[in-house]
Each structure stands twice: as structure tokens, then as C-alpha cells.
PDB file of N, CA and C in Angstrom:
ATOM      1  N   UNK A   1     160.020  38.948 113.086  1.00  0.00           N
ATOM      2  CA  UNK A   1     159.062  39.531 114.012  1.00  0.00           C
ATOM      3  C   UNK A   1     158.266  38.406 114.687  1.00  0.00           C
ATOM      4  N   UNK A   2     157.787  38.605 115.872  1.00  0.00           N
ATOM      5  CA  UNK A   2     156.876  37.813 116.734  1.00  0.00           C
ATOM      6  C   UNK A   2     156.017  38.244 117.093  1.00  0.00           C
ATOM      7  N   UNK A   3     154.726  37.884 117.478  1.00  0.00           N
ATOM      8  CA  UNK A   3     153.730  38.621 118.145  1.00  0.00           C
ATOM      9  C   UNK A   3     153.364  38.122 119.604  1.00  0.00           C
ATOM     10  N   UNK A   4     152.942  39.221 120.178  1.00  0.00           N
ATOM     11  CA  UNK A   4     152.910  38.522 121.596  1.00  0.00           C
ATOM     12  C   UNK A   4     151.726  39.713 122.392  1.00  0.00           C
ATOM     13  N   UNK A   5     151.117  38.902 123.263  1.00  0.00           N
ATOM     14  CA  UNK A   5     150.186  40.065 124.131  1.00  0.00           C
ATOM     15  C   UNK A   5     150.497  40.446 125.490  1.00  0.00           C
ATOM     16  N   UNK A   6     150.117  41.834 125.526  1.00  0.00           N
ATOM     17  CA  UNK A   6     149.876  42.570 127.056  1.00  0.00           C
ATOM     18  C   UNK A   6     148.773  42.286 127.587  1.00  0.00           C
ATOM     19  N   UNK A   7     148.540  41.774 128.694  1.00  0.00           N
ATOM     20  CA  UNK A   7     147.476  41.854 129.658  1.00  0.00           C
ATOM     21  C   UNK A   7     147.592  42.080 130.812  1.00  0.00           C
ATOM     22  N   UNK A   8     146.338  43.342 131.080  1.00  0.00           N
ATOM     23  CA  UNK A   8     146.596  43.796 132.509  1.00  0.00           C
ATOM     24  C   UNK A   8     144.965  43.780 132.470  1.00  0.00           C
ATOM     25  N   UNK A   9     144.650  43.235 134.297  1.00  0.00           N
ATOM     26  CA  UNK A   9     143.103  43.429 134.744  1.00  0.00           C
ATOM     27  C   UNK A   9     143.190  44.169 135.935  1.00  0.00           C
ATOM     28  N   UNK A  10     141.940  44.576 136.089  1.00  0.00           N
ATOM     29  CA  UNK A  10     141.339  45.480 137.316  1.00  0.00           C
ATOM     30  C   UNK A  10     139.984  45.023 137.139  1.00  0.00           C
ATOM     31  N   UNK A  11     139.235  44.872 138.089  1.00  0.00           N
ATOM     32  CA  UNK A  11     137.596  44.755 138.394  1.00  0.00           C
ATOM     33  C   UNK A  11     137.158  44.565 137.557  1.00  0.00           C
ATOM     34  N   UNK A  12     136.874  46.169 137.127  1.00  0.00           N
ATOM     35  CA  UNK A  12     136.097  46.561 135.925  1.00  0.00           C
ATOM     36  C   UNK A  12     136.165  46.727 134.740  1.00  0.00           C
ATOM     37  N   UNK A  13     137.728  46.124 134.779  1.00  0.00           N
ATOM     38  CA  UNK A  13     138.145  46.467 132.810  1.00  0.00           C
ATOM     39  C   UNK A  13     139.166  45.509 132.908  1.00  0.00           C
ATOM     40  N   UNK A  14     139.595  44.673 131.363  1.00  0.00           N
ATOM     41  CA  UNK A  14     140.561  44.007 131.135  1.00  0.00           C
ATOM     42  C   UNK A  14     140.693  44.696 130.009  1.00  0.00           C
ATOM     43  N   UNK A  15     142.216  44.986 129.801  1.00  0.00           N
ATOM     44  CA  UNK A  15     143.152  45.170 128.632  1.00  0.00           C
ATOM     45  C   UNK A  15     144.087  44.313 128.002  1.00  0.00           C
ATOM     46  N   UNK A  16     143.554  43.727 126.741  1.00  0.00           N
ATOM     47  CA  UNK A  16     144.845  42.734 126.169  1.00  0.00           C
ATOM     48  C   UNK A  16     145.376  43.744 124.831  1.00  0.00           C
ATOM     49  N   UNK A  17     145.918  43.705 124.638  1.00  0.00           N
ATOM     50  CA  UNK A  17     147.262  44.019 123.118  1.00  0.00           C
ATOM     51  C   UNK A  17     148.370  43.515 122.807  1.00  0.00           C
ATOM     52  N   UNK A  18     147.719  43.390 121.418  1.00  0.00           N
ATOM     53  CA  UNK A  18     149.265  42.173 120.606  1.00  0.00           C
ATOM     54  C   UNK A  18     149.788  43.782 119.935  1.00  0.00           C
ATOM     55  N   UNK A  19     150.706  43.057 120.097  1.00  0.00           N
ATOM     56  CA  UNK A  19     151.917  43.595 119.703  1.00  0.00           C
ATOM     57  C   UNK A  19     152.985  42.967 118.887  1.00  0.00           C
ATOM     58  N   UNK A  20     153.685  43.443 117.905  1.00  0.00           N
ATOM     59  CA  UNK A  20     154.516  42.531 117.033  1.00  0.00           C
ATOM     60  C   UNK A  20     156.275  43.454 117.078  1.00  0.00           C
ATOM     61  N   UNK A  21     156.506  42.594 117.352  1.00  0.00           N
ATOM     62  CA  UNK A  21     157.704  42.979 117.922  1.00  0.00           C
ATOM     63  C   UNK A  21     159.289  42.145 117.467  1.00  0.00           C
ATOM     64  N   UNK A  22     160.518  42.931 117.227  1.00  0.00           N
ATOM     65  CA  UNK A  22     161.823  42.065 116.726  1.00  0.00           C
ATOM     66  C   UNK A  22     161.570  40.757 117.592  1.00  0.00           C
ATOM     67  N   UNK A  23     161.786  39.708 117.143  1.00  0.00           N
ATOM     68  CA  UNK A  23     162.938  38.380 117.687  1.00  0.00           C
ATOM     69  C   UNK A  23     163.615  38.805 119.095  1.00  0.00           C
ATOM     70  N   UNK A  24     163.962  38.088 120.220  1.00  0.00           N
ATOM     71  CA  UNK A  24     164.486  38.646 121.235  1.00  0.00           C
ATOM     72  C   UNK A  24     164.687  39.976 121.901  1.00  0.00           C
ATOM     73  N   UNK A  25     163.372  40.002 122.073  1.00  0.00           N
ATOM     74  CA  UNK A  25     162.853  41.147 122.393  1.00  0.00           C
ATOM     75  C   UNK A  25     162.923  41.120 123.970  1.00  0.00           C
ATOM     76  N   UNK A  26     162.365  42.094 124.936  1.00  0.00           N
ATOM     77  CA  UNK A  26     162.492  41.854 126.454  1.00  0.00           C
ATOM     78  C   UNK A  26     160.749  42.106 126.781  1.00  0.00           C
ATOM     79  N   UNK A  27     160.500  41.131 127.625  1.00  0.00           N
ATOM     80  CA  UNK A  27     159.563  42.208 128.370  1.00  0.00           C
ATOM     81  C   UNK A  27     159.161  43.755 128.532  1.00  0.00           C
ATOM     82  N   UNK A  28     160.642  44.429 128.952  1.00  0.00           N
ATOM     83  CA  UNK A  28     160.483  45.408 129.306  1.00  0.00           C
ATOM     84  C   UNK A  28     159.836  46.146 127.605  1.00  0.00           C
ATOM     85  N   UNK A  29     160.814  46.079 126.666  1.00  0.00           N
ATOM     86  CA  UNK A  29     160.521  46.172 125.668  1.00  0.00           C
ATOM     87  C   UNK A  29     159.322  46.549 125.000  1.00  0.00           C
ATOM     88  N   UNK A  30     158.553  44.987 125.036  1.00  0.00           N
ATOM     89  CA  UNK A  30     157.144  44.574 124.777  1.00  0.00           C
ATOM     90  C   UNK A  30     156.429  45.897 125.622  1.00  0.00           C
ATOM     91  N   UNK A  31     156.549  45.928 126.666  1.00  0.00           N
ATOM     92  CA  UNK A  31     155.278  46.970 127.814  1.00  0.00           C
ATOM     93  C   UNK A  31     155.270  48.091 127.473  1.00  0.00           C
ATOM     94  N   UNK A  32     156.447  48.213 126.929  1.00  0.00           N
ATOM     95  CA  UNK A  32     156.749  50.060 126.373  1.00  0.00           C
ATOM     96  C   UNK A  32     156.132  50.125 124.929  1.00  0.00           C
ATOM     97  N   UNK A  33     156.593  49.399 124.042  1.00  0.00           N
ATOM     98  CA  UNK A  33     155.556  49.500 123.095  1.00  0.00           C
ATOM     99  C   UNK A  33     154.184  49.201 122.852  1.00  0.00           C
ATOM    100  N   UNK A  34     153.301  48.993 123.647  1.00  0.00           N
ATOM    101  CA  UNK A  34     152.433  48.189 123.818  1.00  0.00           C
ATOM    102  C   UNK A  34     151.491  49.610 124.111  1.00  0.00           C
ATOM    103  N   UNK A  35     152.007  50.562 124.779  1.00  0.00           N
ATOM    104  CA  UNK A  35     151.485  51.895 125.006  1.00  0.00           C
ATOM    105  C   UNK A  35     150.485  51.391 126.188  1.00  0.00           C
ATOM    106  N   UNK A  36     150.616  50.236 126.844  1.00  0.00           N
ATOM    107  CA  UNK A  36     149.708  50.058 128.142  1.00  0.00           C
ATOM    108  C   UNK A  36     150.075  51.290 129.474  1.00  0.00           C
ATOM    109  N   UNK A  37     151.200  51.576 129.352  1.00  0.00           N
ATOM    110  CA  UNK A  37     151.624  52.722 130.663  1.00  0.00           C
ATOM    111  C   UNK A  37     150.750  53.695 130.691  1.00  0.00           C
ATOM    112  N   UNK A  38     150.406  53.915 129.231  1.00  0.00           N
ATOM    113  CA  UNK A  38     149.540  55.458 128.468  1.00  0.00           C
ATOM    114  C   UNK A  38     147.968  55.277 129.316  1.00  0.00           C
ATOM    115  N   UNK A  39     147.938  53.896 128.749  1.00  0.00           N
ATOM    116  CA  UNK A  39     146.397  53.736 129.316  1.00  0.00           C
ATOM    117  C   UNK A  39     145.739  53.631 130.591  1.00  0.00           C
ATOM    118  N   UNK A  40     147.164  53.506 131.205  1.00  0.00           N
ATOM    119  CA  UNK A  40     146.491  52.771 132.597  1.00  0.00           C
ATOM    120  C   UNK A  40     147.838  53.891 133.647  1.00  0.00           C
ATOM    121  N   UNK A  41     147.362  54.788 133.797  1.00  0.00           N
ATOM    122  CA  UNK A  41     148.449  56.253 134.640  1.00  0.00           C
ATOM    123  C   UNK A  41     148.710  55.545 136.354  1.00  0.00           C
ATOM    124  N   UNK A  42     147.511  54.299 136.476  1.00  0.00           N
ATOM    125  CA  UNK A  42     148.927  53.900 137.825  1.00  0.00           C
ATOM    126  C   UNK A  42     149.502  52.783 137.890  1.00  0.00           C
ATOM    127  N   UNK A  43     149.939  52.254 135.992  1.00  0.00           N
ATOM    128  CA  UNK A  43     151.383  51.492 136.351  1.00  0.00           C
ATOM    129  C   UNK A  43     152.541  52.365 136.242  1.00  0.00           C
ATOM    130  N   UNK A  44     153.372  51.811 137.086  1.00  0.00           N
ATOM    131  CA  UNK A  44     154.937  52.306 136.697  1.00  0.00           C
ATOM    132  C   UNK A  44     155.703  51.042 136.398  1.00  0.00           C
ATOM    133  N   UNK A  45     156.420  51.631 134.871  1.00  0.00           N
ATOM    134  CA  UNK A  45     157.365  50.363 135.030  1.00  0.00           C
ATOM    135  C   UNK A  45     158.832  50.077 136.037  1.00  0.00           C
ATOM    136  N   UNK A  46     158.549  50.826 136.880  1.00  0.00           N
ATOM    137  CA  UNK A  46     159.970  50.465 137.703  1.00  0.00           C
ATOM    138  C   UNK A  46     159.276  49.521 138.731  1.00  0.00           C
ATOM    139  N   UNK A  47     157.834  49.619 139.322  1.00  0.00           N
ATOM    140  CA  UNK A  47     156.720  48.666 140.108  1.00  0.00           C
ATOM    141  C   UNK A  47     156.346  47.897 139.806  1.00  0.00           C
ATOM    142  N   UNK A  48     156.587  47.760 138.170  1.00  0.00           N
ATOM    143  CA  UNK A  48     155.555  46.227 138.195  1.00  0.00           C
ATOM    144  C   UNK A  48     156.198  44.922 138.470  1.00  0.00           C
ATOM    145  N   UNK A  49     154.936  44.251 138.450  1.00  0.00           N
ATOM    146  CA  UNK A  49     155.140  42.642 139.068  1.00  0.00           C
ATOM    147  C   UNK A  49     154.606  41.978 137.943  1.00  0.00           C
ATOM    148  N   UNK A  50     155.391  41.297 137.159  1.00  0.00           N
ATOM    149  CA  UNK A  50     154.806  40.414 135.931  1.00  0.00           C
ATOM    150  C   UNK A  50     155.347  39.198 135.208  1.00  0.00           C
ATOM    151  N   UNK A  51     154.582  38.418 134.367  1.00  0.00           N
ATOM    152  CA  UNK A  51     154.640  37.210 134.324  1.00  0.00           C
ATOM    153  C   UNK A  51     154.098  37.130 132.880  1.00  0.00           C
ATOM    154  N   UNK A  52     154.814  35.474 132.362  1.00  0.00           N
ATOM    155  CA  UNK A  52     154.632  35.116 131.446  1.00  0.00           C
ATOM    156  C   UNK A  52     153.975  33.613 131.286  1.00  0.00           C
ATOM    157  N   UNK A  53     152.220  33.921 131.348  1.00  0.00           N
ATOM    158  CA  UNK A  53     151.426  32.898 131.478  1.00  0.00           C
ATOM    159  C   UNK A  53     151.774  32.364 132.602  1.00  0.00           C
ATOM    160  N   UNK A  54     151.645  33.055 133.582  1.00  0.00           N
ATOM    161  CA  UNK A  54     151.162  32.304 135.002  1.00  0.00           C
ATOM    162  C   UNK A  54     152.215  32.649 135.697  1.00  0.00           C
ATOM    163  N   UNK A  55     153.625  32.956 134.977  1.00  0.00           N
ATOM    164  CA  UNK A  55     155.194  32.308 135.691  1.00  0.00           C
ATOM    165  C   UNK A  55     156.041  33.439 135.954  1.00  0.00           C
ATOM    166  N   UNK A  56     155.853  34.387 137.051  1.00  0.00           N
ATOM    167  CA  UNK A  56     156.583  35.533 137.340  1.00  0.00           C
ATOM    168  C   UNK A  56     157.966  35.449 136.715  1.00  0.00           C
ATOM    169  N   UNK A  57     158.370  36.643 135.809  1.00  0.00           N
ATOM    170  CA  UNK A  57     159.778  37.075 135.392  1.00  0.00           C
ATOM    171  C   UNK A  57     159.838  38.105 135.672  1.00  0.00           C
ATOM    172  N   UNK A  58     161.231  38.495 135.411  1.00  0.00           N
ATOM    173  CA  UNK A  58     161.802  39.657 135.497  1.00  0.00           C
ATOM    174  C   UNK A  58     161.434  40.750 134.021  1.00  0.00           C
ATOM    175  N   UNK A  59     161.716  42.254 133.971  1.00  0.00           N
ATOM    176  CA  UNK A  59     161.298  43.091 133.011  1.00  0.00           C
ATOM    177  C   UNK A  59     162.743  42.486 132.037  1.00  0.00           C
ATOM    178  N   UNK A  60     163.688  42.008 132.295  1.00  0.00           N
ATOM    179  CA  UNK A  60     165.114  41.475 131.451  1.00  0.00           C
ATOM    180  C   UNK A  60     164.353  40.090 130.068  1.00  0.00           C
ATOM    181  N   UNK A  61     163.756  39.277 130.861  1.00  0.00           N
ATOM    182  CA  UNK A  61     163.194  38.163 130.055  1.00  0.00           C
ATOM    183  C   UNK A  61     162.809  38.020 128.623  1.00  0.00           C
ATOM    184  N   UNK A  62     163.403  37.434 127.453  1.00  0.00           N
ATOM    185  CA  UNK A  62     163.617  37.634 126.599  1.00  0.00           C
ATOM    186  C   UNK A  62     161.784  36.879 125.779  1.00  0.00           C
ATOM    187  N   UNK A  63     160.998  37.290 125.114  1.00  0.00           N
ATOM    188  CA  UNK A  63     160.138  36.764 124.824  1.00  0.00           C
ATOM    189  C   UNK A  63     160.075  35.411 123.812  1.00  0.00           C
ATOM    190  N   UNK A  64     158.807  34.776 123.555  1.00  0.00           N
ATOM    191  CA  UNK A  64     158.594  33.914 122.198  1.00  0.00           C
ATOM    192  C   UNK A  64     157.451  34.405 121.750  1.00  0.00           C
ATOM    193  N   UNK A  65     157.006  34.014 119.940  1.00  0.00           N
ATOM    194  CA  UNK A  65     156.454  33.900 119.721  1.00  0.00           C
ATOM    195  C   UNK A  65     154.985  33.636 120.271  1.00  0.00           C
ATOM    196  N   UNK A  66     154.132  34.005 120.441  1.00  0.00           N
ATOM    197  CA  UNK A  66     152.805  33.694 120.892  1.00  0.00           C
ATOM    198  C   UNK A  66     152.730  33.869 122.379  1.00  0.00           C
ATOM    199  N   UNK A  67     153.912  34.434 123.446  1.00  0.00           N
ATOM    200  CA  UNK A  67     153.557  34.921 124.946  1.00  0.00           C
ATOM    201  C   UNK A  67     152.476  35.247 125.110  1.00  0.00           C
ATOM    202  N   UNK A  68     152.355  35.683 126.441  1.00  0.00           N
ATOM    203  CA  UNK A  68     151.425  36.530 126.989  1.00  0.00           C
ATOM    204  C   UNK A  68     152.260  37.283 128.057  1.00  0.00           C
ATOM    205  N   UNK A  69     152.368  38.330 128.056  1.00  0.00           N
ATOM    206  CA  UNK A  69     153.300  38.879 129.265  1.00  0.00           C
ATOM    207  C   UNK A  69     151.795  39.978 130.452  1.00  0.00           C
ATOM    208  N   UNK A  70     152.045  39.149 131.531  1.00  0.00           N
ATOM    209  CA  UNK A  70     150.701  39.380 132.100  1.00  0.00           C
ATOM    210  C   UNK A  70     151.444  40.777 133.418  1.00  0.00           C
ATOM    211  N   UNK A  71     150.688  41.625 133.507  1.00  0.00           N
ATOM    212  CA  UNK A  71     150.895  42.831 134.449  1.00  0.00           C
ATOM    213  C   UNK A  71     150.389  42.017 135.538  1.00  0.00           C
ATOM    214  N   UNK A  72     150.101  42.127 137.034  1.00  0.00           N
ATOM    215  CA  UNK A  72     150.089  41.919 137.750  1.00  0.00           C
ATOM    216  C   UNK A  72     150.067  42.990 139.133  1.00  0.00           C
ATOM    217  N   UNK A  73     148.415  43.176 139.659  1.00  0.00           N
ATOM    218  CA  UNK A  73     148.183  44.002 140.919  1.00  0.00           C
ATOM    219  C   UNK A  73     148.869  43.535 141.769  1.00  0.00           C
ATOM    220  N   UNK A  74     149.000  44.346 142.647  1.00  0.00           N
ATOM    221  CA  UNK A  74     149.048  44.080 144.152  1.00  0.00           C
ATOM    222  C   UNK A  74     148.473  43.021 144.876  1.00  0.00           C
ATOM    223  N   UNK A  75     148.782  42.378 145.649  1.00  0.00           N
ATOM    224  CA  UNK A  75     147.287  41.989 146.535  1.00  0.00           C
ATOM    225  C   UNK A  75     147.004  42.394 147.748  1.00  0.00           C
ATOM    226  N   UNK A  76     145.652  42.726 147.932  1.00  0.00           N
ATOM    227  CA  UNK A  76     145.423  43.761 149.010  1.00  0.00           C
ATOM    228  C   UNK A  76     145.157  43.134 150.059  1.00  0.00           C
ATOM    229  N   UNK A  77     144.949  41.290 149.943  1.00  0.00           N
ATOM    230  CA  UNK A  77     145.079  40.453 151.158  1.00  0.00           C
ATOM    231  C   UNK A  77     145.907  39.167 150.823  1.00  0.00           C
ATOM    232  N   UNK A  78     146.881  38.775 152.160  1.00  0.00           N
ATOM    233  CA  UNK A  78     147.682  37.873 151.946  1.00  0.00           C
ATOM    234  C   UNK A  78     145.979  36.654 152.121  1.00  0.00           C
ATOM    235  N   UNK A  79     146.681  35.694 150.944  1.00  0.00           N
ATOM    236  CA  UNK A  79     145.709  34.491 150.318  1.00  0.00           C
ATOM    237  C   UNK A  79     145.901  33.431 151.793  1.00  0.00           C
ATOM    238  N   UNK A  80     146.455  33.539 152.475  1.00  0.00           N
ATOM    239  CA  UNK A  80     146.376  32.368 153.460  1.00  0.00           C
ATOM    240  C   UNK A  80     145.398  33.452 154.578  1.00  0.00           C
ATOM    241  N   UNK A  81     146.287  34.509 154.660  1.00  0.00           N
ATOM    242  CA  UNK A  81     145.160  35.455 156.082  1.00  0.00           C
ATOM    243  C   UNK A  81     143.354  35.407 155.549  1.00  0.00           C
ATOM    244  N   UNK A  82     143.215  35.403 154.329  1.00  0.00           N
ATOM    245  CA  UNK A  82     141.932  35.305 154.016  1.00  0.00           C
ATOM    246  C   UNK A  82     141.208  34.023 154.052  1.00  0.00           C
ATOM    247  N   UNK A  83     141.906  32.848 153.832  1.00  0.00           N
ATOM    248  CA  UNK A  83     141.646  31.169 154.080  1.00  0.00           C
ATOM    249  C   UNK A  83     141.069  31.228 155.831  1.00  0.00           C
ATOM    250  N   UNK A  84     142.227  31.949 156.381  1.00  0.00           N
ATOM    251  CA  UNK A  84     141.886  31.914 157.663  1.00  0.00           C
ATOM    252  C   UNK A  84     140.947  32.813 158.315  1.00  0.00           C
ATOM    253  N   UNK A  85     140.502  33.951 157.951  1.00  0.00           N
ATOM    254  CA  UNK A  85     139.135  34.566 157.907  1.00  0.00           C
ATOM    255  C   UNK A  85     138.065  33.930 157.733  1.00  0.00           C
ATOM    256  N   UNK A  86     137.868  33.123 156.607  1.00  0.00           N
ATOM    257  CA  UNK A  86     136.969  32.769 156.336  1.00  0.00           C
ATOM    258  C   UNK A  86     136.582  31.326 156.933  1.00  0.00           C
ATOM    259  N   UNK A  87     137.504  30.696 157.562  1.00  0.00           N
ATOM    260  CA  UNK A  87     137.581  29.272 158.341  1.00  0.00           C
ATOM    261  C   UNK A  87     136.723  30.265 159.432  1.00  0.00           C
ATOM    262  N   UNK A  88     137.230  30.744 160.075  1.00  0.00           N
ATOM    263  CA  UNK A  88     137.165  31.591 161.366  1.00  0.00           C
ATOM    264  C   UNK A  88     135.663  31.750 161.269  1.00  0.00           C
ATOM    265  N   UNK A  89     134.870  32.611 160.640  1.00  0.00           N
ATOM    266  CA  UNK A  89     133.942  33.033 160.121  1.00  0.00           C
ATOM    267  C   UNK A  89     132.524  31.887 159.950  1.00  0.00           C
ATOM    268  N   UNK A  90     133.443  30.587 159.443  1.00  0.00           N
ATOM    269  CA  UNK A  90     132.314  29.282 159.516  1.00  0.00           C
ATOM    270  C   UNK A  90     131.981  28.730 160.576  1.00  0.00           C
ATOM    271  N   UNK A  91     132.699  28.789 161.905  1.00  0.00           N
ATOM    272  CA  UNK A  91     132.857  28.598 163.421  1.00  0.00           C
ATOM    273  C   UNK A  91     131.611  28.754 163.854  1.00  0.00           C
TER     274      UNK A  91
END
């Protein structure tokens, strides 16, 4: 067995959970047992976008010991259109 955590944020709340789980386990795996879907009614796992400490994978990705398999929002502004807002804005 290995243990490894879920983390998903929003604003106003962060959710982490370890979870202990077989040896070569998947992502997908990990999220389903983790009962985060339960908690949080607008992920879907066919939508999500997620990563392991920083490094986008796929739901296939086989885990280690001590992960972090991180959920991942949307973003509701592209990070360069907002650089450039805010240049704009100092004018």
C-alpha cells in the first residue's frame, strides 16, 4: 500500500485527503476513492484537468508513494490577457 493525497481548491475552501491505496494504482483510481466527486457535485471525472505536484497528467498515470494528485479549475482568464490588462491599466 501507498499513501497519497487529493487536493482540490476553490476561493473559499480547500480540500486535501490521503488516501492509502494498492501499489500502481492510477490517478483515476486514487479520485474515485478519495470520495472527492461526493463532496464537491461540480467535478466530473470525465472534465477534469489534473496534476501531480505542479505537472499536468493524464487520469491513466500510475502513482508513488507520497503524491499529491492536484484537481485543477478552469481558468476564467487567459494569464497573458490579464498581464495585458493590467499593463494597459498602468498607462
Amino acid at each position: 500500500m501507498i499513501s497519497v493525497e487529493v487536493a482540490y481548491a476553490k476561493p473559499e475552501i480547500q480540500t486535501l485527503i490521503r488516501v492509502e491505496i494498492p501499489e500502481n494504482s492510477t490517478v483515476e483510481a486514487v479520485i474515485l476513492k478519495s470520495g472527492i466527486l461526493m463532496q464537491h457535485s461540480e467535478l466530473k471525472l470525465e472534465n477534469l484537468v489534473v496534476g501531480i505536484f505542479s505537472t499536468p497528467c493524464t487520469l491513466e498515470k500510475t502513482l508513488t508513494d507520497g503524491d499529491r494528485v492536484e484537481i485543477y479549475r478552469p481558468l476564467l482568464v487567459d494569464p497573458k490577457e490579464m498581464r495585458r490588462l493590467k499593463a494597459a491599466s498602468l498607462k
